[in-house]
C-alpha atoms as a PDB file:
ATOM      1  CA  UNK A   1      65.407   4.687   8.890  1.00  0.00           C
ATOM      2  CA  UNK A   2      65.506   1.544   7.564  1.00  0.00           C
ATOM      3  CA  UNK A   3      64.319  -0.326   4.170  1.00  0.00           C
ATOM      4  CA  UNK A   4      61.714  -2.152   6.459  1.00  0.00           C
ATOM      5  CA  UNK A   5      60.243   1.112   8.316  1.00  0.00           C
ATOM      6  CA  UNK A   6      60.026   3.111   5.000  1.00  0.00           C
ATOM      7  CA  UNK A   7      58.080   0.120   3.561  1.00  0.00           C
ATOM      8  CA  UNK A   8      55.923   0.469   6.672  1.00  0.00           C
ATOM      9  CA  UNK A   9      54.680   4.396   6.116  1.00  0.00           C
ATOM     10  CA  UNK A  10      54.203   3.892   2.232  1.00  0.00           C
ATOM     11  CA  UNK A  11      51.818   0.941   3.539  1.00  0.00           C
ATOM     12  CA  UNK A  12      50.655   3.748   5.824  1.00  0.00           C
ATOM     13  CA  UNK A  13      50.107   6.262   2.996  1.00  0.00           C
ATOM     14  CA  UNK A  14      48.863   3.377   0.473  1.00  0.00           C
ATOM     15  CA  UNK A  15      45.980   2.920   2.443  1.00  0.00           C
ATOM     16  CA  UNK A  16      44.694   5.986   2.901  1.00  0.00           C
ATOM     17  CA  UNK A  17      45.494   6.863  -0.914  1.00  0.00           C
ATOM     18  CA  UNK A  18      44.577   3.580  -2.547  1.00  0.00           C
ATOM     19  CA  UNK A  19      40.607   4.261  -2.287  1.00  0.00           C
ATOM     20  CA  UNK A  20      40.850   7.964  -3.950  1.00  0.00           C
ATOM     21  CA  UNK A  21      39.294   8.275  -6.755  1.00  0.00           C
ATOM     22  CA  UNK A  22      41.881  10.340  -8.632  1.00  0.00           C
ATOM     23  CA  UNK A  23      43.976  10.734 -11.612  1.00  0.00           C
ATOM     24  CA  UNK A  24      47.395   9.342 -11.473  1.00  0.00           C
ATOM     25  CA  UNK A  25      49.423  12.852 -10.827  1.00  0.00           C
ATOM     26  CA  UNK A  26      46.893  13.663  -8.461  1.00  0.00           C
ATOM     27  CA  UNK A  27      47.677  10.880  -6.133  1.00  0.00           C
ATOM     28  CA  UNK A  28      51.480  10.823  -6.613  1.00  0.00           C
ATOM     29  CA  UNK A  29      51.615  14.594  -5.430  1.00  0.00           C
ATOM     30  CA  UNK A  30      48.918  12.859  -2.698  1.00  0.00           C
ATOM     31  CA  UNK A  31      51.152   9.584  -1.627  1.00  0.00           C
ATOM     32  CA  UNK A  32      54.562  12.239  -1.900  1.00  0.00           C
ATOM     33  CA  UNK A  33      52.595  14.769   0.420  1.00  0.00           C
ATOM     34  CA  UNK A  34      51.561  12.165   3.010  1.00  0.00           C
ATOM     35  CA  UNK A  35      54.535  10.324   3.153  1.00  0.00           C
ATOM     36  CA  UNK A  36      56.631  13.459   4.125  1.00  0.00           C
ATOM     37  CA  UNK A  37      54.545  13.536   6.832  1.00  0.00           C
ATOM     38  CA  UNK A  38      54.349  10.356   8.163  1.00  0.00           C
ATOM     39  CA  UNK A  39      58.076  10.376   7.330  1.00  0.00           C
ATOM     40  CA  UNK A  40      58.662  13.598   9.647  1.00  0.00           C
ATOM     41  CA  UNK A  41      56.021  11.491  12.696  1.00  0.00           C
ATOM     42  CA  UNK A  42      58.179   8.567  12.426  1.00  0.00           C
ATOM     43  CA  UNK A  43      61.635  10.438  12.956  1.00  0.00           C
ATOM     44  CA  UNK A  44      60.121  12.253  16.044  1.00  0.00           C
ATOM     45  CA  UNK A  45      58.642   8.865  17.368  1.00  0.00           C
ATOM     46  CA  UNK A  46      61.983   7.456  16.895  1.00  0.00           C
ATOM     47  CA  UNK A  47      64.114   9.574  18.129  1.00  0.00           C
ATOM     48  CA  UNK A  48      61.848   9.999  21.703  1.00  0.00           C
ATOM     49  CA  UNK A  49      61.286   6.350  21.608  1.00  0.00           C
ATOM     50  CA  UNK A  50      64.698   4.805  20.761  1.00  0.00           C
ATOM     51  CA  UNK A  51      63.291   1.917  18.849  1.00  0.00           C
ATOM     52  CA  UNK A  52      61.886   1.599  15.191  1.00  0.00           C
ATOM     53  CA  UNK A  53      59.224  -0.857  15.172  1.00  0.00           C
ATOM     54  CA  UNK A  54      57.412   1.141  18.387  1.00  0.00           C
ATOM     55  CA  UNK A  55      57.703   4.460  16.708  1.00  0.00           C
ATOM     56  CA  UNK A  56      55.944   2.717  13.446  1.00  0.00           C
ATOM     57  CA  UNK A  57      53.278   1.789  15.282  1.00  0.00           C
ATOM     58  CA  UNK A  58      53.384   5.395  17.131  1.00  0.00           C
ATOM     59  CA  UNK A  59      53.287   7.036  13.343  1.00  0.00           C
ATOM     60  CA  UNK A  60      50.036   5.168  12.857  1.00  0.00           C
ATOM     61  CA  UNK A  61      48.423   5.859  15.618  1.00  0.00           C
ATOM     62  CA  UNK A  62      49.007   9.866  15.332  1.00  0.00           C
ATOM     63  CA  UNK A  63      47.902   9.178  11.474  1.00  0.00           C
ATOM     64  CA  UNK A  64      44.571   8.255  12.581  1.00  0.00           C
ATOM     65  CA  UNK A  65      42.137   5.795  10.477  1.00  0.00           C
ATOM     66  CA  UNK A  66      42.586   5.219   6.869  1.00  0.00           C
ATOM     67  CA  UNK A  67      38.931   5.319   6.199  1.00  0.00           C
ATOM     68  CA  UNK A  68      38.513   8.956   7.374  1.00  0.00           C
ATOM     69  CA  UNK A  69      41.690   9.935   5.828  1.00  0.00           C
ATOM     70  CA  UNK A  70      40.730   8.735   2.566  1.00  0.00           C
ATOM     71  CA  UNK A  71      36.999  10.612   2.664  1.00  0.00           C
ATOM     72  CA  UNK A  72      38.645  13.687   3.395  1.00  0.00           C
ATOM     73  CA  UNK A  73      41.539  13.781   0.369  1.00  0.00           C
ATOM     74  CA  UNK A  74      38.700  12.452  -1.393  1.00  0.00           C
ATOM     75  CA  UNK A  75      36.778  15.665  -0.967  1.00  0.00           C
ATOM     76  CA  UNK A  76      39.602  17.581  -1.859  1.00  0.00           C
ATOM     77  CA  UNK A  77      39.626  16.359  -5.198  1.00  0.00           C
ATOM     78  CA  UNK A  78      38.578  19.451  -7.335  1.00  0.00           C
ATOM     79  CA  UNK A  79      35.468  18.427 -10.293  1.00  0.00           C
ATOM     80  CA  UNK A  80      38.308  18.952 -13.024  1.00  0.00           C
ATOM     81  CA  UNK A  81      40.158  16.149 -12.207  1.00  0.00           C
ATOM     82  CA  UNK A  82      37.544  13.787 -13.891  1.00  0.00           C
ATOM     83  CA  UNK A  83      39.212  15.294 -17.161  1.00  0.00           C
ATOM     84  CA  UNK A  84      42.092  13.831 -16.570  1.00  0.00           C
ATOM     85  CA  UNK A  85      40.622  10.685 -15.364  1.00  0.00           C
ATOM     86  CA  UNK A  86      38.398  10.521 -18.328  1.00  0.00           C
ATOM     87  CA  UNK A  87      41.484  10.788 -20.683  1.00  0.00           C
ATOM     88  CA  UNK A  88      43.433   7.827 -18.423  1.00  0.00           C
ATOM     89  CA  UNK A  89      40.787   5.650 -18.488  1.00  0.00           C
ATOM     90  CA  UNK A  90      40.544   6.400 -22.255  1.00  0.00           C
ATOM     91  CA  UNK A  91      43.458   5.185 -23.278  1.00  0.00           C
ATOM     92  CA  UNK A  92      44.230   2.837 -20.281  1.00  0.00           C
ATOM     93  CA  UNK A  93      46.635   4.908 -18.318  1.00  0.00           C
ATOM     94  CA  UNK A  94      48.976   3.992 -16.401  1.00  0.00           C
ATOM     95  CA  UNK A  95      48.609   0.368 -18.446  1.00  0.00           C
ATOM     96  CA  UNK A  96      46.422  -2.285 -16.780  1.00  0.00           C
ATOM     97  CA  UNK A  97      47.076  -4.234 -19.858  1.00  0.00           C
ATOM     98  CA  UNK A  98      49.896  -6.541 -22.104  1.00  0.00           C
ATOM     99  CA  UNK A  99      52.023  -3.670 -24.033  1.00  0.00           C
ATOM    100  CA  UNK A 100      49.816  -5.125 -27.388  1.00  0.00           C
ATOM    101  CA  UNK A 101      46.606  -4.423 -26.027  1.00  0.00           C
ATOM    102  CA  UNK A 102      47.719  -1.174 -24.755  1.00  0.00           C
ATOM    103  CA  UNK A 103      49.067  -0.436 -28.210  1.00  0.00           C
ATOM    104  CA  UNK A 104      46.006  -1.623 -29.779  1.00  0.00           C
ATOM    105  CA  UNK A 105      43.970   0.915 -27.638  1.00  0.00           C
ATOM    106  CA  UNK A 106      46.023   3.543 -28.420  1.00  0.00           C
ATOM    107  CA  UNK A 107      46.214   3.432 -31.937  1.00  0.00           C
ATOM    108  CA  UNK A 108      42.573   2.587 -32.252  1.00  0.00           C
ATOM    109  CA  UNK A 109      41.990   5.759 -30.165  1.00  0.00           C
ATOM    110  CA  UNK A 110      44.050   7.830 -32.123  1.00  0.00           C
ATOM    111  CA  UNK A 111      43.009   6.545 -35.260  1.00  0.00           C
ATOM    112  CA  UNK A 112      39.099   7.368 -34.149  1.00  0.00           C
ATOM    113  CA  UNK A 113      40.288  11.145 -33.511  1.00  0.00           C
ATOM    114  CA  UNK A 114      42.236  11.129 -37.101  1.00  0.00           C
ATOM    115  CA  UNK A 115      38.947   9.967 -38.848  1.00  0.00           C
ATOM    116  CA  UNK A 116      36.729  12.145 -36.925  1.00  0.00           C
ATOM    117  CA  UNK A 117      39.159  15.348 -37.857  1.00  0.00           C
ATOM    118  CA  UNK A 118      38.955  14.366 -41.794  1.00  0.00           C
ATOM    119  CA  UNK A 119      35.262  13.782 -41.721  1.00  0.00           C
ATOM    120  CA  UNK A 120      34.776  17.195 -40.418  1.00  0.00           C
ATOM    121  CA  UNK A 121      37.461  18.634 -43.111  1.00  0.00           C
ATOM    122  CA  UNK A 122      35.017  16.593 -45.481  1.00  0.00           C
ATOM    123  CA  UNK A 123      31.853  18.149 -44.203  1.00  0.00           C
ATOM    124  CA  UNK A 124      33.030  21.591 -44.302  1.00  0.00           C
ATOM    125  CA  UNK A 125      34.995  21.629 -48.023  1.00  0.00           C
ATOM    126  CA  UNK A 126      31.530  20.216 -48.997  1.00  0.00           C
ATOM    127  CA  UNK A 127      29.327  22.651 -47.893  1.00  0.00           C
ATOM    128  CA  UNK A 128      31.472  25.088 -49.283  1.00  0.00           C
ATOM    129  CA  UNK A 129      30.728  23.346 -52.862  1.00  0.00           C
ATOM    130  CA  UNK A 130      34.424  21.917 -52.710  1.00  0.00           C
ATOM    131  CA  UNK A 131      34.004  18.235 -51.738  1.00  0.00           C
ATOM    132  CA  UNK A 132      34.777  16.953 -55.320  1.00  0.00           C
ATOM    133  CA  UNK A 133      38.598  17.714 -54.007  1.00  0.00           C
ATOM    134  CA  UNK A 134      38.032  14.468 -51.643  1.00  0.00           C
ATOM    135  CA  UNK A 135      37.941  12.569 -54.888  1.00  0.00           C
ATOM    136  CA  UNK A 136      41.121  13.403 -56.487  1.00  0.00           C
ATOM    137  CA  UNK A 137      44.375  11.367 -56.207  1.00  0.00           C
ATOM    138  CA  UNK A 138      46.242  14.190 -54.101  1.00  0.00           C
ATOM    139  CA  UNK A 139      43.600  14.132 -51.597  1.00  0.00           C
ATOM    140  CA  UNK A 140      44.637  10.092 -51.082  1.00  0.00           C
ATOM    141  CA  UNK A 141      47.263  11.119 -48.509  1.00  0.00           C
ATOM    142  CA  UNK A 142      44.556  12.814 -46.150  1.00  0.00           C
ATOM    143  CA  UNK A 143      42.019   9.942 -46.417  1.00  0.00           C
ATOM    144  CA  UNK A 144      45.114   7.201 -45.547  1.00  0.00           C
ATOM    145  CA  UNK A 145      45.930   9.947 -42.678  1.00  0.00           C
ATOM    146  CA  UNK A 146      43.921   7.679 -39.652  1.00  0.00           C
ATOM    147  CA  UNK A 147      45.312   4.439 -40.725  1.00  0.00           C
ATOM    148  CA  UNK A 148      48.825   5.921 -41.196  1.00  0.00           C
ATOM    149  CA  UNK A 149      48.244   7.726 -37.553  1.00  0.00           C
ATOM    150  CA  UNK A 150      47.146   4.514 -36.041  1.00  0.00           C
ATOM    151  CA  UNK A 151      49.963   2.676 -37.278  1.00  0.00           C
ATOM    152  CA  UNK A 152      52.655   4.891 -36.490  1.00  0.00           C
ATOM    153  CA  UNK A 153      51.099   5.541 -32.668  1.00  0.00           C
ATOM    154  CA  UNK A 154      50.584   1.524 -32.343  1.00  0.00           C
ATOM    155  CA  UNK A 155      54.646   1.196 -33.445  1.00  0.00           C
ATOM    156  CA  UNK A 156      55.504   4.127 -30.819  1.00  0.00           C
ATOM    157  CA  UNK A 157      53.712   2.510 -27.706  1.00  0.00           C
ATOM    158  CA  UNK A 158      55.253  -0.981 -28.815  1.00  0.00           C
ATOM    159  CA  UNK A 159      58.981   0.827 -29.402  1.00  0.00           C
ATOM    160  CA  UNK A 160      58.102   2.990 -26.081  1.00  0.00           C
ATOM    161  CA  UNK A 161      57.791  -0.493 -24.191  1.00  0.00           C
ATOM    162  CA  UNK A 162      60.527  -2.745 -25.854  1.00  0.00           C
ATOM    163  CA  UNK A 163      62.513   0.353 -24.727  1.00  0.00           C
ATOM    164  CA  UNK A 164      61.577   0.292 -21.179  1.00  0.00           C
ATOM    165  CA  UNK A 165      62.051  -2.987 -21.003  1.00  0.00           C
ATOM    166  CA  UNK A 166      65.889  -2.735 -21.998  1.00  0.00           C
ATOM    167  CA  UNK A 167      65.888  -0.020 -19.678  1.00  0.00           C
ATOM    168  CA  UNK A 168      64.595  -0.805 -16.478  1.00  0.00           C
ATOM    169  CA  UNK A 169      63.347  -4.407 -17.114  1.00  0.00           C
ATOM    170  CA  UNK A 170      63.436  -7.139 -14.489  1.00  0.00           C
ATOM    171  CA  UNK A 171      66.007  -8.813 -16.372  1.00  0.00           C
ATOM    172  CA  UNK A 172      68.516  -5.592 -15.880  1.00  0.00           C
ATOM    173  CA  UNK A 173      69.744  -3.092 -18.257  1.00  0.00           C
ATOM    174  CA  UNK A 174      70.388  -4.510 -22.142  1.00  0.00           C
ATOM    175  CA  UNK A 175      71.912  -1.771 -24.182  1.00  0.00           C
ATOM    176  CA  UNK A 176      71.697  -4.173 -27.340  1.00  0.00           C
ATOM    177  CA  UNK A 177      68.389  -4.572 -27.111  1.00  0.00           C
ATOM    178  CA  UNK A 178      67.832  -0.435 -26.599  1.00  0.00           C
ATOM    179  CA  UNK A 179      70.250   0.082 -29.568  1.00  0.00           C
ATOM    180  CA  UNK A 180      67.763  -2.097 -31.360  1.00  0.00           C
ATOM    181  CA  UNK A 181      64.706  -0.527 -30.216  1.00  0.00           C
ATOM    182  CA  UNK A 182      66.309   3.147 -30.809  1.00  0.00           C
ATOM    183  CA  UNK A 183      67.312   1.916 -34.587  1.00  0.00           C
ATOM    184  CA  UNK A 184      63.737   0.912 -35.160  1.00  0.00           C
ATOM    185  CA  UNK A 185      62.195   4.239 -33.782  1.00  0.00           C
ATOM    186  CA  UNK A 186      64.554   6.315 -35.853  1.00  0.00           C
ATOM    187  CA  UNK A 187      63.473   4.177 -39.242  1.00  0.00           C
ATOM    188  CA  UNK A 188      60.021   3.613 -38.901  1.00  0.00           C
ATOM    189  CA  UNK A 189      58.475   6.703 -40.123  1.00  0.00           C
ATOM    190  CA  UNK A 190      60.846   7.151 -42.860  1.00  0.00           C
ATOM    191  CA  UNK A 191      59.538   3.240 -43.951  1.00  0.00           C
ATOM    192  CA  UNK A 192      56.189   4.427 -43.075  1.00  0.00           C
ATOM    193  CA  UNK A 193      56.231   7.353 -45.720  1.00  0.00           C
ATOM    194  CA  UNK A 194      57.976   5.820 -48.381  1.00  0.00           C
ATOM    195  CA  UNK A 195      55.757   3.244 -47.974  1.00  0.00           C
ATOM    196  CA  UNK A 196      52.780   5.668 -48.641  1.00  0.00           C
ATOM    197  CA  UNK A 197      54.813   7.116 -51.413  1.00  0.00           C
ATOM    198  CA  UNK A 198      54.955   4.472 -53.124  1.00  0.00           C
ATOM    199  CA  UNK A 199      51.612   3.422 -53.013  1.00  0.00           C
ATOM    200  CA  UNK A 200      50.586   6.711 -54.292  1.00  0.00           C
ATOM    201  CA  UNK A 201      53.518   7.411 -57.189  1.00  0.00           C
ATOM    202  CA  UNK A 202      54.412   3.462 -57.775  1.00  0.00           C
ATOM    203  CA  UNK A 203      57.480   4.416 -58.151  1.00  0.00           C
ATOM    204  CA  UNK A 204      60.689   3.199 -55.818  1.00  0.00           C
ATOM    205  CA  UNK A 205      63.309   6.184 -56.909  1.00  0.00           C
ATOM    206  CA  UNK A 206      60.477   8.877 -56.584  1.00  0.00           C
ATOM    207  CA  UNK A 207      59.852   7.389 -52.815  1.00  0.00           C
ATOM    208  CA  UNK A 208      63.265   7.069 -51.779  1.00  0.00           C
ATOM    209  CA  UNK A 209      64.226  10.666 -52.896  1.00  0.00           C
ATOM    210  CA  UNK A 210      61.158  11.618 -50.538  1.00  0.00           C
ATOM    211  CA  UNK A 211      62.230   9.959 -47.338  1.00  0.00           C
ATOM    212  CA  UNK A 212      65.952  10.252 -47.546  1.00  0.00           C
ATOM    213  CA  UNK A 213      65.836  14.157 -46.244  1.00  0.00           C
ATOM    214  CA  UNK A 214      63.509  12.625 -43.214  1.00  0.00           C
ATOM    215  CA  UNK A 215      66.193  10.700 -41.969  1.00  0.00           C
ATOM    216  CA  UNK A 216      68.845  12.749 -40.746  1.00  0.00           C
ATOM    217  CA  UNK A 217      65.964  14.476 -38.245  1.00  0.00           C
ATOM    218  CA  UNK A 218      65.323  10.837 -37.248  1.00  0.00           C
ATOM    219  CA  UNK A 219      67.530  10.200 -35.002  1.00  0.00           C
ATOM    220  CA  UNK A 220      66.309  13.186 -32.788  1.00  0.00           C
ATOM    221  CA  UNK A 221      63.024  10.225 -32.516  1.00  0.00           C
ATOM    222  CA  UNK A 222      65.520   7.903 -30.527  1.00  0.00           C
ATOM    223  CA  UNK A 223      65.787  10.626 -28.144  1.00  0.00           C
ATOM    224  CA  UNK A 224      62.615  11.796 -27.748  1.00  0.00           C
ATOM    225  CA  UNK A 225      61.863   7.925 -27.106  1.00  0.00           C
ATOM    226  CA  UNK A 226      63.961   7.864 -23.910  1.00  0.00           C
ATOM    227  CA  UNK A 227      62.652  10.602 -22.092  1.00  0.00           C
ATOM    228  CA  UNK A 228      59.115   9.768 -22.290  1.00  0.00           C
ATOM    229  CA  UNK A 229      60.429   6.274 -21.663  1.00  0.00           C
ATOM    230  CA  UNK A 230      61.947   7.801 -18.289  1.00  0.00           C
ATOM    231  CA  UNK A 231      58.805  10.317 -17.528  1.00  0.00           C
ATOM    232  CA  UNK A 232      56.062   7.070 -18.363  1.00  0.00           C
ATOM    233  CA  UNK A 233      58.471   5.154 -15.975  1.00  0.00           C
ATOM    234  CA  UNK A 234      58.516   7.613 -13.249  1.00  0.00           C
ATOM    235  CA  UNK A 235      54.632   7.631 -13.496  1.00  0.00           C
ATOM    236  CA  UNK A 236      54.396   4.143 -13.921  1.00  0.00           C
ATOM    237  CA  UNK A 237      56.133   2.262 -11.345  1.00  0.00           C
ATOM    238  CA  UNK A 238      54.243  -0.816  -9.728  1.00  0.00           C
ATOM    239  CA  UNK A 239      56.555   0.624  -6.290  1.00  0.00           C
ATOM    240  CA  UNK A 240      53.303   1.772  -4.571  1.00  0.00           C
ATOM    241  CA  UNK A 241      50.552  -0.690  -6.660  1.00  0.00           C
ATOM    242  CA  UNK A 242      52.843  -3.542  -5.131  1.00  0.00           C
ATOM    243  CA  UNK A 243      52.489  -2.687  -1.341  1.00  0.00           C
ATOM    244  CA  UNK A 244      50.569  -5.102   0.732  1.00  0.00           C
ATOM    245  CA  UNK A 245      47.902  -3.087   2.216  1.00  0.00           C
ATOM    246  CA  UNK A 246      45.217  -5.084   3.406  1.00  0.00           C
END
């Protein structure tokens, strides 16, 4: 099989898939499914036939029409799924946007969550008679908590896509710029909490002798970087969004 008839079933499958309305593992396992299939037609057609282009066109006619297709995986979509597609669309996965608005969502998501988890800690401590706590210096850390989640998720989507760019960018594989990007995920949340340190204790020896034992177990973040850089990939790839269905 050629690059040219493989590009043909995926436009095949694409069509029929395209319309679902799905989450995004849902109609991967859906496109990987169908294009087994199709792929399993196409060999048959072509080895009866002798010639590629007629068993394409063979392999669509035995698929049927797209429309049909497409009502029926669309019924076998079970109710749960909208979970998952409520939590995509919620943070704007896969990305339909620049990696700063993406970012942006994400931290402002995350930072909503953060705030909404203190608030309740705040509610309960002060129906228990204990919310005069929330006014004491030590309780500082907890109330910076959203802002300091926000931040650090906002630098991980930003260090998660500077990554994937070195990676598997279109201008090819930069291991410069990944050493860069992996330096800057192991340091930031070592920066980020002597940063908060210091605010807090004002004072620059106190912080520093609170962040140095963080940053041995930093470089596991480097790592951990790369394989969600590899798994978001894998999910991510504009292979099938590119295909010319229409």
């Amino acid at each position: 099989m050629n690059e040219s008839s493989l590009t043909g079933l995926k436009i095949i499958v694409e069509r029929t898939v395209r319309p679902v309305c799905a989450s995004t593992s849902r109609k991967r396992k859906m496109r990987e499914e169908l294009l087994a299939h199709v792929s399993a037609v196409f060999e048959e057609e072509s080895a009866r036939l002798g010639d590629e282009p007629a068993a394409l066109a063979r392999t669509q006619q035995r698929f049927g029409q797209a429309a049909e297709l497409t009502g029926l995986l669309q019924a076998s979509v079970p109710r749960v799924d909208c979970i998952d597609r409520f939590a995509e669309n919620l943070v704007g996965y896969p990305s339909r946007e620049s990696a700063l608005q993406w970012a942006v969502r994400l931290a402002t998501v995350v930072g909503a969550f953060s705030f909404v988890f203190v608030g309740i800690a705040i509610l309960i401590q002060g129906l228990r008679g204990q919310g005069s706590e929330w006014l004491t210096v030590a309780r500082i850390p907890s109330l910076l908590a959203p802002v300091a989640m926000g931040f650090l998720v906002f630098c991980g989507t930003m260090l998660m896509h500077g990554m994937r760019q070195a990676l598997f960018g279109p201008a090819g594989r930069s291991w410069l710029r990944a050493g860069l990007v992996a330096a800057a995920s192991w340091i930031i949340i070592p920066l980020t909490t002597f940063g908060m340190c210091l605010a807090l204790l004002a004072d620059v020896q106190t912080s520093l002798w609170n962040v140095l034992p963080m940053l041995p177990y930093g470089v596991l973040v480097p790592v951990a970087l790369v394989v969600m850089v590899y798994v978001v990939d894998s999910e991510c790839r504009q292979e099938w969004a590119s295909l010319q269905i229409d």
